[in-house]
Protein backbone atom coordinates (compact mmCIF):
# COMPACT_ATOMS: atom_id res chain seq x y z
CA UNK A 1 38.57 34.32 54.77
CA UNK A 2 35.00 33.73 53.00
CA UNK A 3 35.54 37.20 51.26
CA UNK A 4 39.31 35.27 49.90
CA UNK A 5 37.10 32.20 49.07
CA UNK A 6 34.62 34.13 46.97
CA UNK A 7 37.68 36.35 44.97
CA UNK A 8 39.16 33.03 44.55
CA UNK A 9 36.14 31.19 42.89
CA UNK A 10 35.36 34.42 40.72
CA UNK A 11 39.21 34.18 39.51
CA UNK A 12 39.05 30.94 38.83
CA UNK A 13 35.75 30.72 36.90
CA UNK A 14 37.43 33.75 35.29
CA UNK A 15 40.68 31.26 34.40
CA UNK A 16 37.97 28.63 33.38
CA UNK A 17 36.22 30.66 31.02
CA UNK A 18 39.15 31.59 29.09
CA UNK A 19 40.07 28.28 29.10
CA UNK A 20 37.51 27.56 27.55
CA UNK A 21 36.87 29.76 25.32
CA UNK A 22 40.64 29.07 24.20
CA UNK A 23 39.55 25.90 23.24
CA UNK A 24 36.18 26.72 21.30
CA UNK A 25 38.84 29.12 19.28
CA UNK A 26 40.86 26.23 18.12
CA UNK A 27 38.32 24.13 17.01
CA UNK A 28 37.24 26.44 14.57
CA UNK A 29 40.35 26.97 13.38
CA UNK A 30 42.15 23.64 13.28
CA UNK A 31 40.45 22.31 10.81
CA UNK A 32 41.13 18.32 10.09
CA UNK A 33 44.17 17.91 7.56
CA UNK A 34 42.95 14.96 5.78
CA UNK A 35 39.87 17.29 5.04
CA UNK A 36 37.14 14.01 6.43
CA UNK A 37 34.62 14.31 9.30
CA UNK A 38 35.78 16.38 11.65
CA UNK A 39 36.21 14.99 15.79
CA UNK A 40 36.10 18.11 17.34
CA UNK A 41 38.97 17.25 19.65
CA UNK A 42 39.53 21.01 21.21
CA UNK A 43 35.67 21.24 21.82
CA UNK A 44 35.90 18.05 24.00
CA UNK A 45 38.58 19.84 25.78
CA UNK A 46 36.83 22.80 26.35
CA UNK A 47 33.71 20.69 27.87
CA UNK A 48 36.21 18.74 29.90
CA UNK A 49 37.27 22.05 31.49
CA UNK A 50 36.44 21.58 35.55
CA UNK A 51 34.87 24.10 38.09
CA UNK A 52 37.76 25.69 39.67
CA UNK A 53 38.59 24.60 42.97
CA UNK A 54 39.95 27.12 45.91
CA UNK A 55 42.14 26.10 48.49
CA UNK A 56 44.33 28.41 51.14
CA UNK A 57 46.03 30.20 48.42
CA UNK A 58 45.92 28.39 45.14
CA UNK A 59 43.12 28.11 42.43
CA UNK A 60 42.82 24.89 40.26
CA UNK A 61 41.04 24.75 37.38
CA UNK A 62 41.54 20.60 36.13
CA UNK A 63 41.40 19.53 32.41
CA UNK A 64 39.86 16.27 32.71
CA UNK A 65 40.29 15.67 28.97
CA UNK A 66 43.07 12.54 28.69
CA UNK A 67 44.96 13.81 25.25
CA UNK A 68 45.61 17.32 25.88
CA UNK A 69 48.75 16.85 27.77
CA UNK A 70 50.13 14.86 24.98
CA UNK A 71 49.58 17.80 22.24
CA UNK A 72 50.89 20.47 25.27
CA UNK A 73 54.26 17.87 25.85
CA UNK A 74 54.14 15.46 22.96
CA UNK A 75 56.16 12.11 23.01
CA UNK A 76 55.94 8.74 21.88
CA UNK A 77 52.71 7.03 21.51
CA UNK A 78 52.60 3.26 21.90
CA UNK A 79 49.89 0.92 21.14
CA UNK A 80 48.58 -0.89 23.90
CA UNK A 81 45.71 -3.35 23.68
CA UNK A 82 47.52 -4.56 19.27
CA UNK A 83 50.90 -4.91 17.58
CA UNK A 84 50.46 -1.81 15.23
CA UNK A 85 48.71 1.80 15.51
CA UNK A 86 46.52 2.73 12.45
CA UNK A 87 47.15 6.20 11.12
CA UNK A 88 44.29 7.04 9.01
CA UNK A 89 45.95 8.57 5.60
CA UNK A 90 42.97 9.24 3.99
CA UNK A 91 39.53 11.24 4.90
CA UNK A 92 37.52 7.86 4.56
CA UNK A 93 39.98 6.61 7.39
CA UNK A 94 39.57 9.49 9.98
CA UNK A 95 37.98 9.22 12.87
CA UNK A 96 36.75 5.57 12.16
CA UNK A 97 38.85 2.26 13.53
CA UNK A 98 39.60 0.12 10.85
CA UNK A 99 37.72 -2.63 12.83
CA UNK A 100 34.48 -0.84 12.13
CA UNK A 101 35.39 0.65 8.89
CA UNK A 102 32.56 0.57 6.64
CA UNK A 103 34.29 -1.63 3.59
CA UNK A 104 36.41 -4.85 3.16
CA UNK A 105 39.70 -3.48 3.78
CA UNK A 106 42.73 -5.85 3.11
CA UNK A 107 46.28 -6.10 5.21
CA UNK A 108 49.80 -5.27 2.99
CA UNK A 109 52.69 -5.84 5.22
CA UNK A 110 55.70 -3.31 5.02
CA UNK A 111 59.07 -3.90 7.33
CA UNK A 112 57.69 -1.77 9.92
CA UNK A 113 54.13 -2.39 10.10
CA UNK A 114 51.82 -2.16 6.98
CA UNK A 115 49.11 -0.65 5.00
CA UNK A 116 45.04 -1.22 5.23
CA UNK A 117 43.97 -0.87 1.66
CA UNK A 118 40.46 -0.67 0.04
CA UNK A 119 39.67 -4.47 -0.69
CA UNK A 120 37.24 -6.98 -2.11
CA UNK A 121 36.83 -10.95 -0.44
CA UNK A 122 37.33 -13.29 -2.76
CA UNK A 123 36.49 -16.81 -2.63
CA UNK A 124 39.32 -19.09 -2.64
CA UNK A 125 39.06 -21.77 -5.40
CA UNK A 126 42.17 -24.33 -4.81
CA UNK A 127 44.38 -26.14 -1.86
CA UNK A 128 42.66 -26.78 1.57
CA UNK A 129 40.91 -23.58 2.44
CA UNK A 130 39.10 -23.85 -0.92
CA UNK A 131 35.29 -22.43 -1.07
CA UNK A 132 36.84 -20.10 1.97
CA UNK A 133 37.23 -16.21 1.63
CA UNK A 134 39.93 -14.45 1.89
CA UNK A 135 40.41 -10.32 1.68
CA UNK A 136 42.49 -9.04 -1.10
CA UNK A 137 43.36 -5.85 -2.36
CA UNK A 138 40.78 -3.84 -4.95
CA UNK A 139 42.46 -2.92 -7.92
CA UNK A 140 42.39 0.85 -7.60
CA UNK A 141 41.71 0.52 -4.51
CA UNK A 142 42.67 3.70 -1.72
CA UNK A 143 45.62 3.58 0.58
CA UNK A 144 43.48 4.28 4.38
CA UNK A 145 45.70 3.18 7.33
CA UNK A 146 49.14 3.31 7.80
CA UNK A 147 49.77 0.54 10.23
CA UNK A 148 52.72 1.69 12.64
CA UNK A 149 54.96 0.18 16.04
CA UNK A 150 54.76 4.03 17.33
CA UNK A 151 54.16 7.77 16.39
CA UNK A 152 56.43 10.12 18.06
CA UNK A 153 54.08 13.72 18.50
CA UNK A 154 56.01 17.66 18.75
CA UNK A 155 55.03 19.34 21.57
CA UNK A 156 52.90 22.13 20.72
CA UNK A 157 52.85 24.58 23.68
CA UNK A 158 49.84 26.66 21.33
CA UNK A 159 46.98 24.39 22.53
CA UNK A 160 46.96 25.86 25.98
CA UNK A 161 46.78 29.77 26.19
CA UNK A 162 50.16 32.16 27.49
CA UNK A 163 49.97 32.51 31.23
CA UNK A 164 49.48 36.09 30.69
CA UNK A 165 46.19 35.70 29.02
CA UNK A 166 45.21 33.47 32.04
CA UNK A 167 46.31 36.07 34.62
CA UNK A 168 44.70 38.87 32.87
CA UNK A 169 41.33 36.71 32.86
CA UNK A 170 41.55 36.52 36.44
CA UNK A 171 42.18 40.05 36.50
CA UNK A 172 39.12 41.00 35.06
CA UNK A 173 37.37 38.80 37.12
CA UNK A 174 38.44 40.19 40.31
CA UNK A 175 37.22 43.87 39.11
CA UNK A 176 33.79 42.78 38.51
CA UNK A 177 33.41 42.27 42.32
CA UNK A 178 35.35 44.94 43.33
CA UNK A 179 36.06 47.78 40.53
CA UNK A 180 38.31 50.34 40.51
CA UNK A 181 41.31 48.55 41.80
């Protein structure tokens, strides 16, 4: 049994390893499509990538990384903790919520949701809220969110390696501890 145990953690770092290395591959290749600062999403997955674990007869090797199952399965993401989900549709945008985004950006509704566009405060000079500010659009200003109820995601079964490529890491690692079989 502690011979099993060993073969088992050597195939599973084995599995782990290719996980990861999977991962790394990605990242280097999936480049961000709005062309800002890049997140490095598939390198977070590959550091999220758990020792394997050995019971009886199965090896696990977790993912602990939350969003990788909804690029593997895809579906319908819903906002949570607001009304709207802000889609950043410009490199400024990306990676940044719009609650910490760096300029004045000013609300457009649309039936659906609406738009965050660059904007300016101005000072409001007649009725009641007069001397108060209020956020309006810059002329010329960029389009940055699209404010949405929900994005529905494509499953994309490339973010996780073919079984195969799994199996024949595991492979290998069995015949470094006992070649020639």
């Amino acid at each position: 049994m502690k011979g099993d145990a060993k073969l088992g953690k050597v195939m599973g770092r084995a599995a782990a390893n290719e996980l990861k290395k999977h991962f790394r591959k990605l990242n280097s290749e999936r480049a961000n499509k709005l062309g800002g600062k890049r997140s490095n999403f598939y390198s977070h997955v590959a550091a999220s990538v758990q020792n394997p674990k050995t019971t009886e007869n199965k090896i696990i090797v977790a993912i602990s990384h939350p969003h990788i199952a909804q690029r593997f399965w895809g579906g319908t993401i819903r906002p949570t903790k607001t009304k709207l989900i802000a889609v950043p549709v410009n490199k400024k945008g990306y990676g940044v919520y719009p609650r910490i985004y760096s300029s004045v950006l000013a609300f457009l509704p649309t039936r659906r949701g609406g738009v965050l566009v660059e904007g300016e405060e101005v000072v409001i000079t007649r009725g009641k809220n007069a001397g108060k500010k209020r956020r309006v659009p810059k002329k010329g200003g960029a389009l940055i969110y699209a404010l949405v109820e929900k994005i529905s995601q494509k499953k994309d079964p490339s973010v996780m390696p073919k079984d195969q490529v799994i199996i024949g890491a595991m492979e290998r690692g069995l015949k470094l501890i006992r070649p020639g079989e």
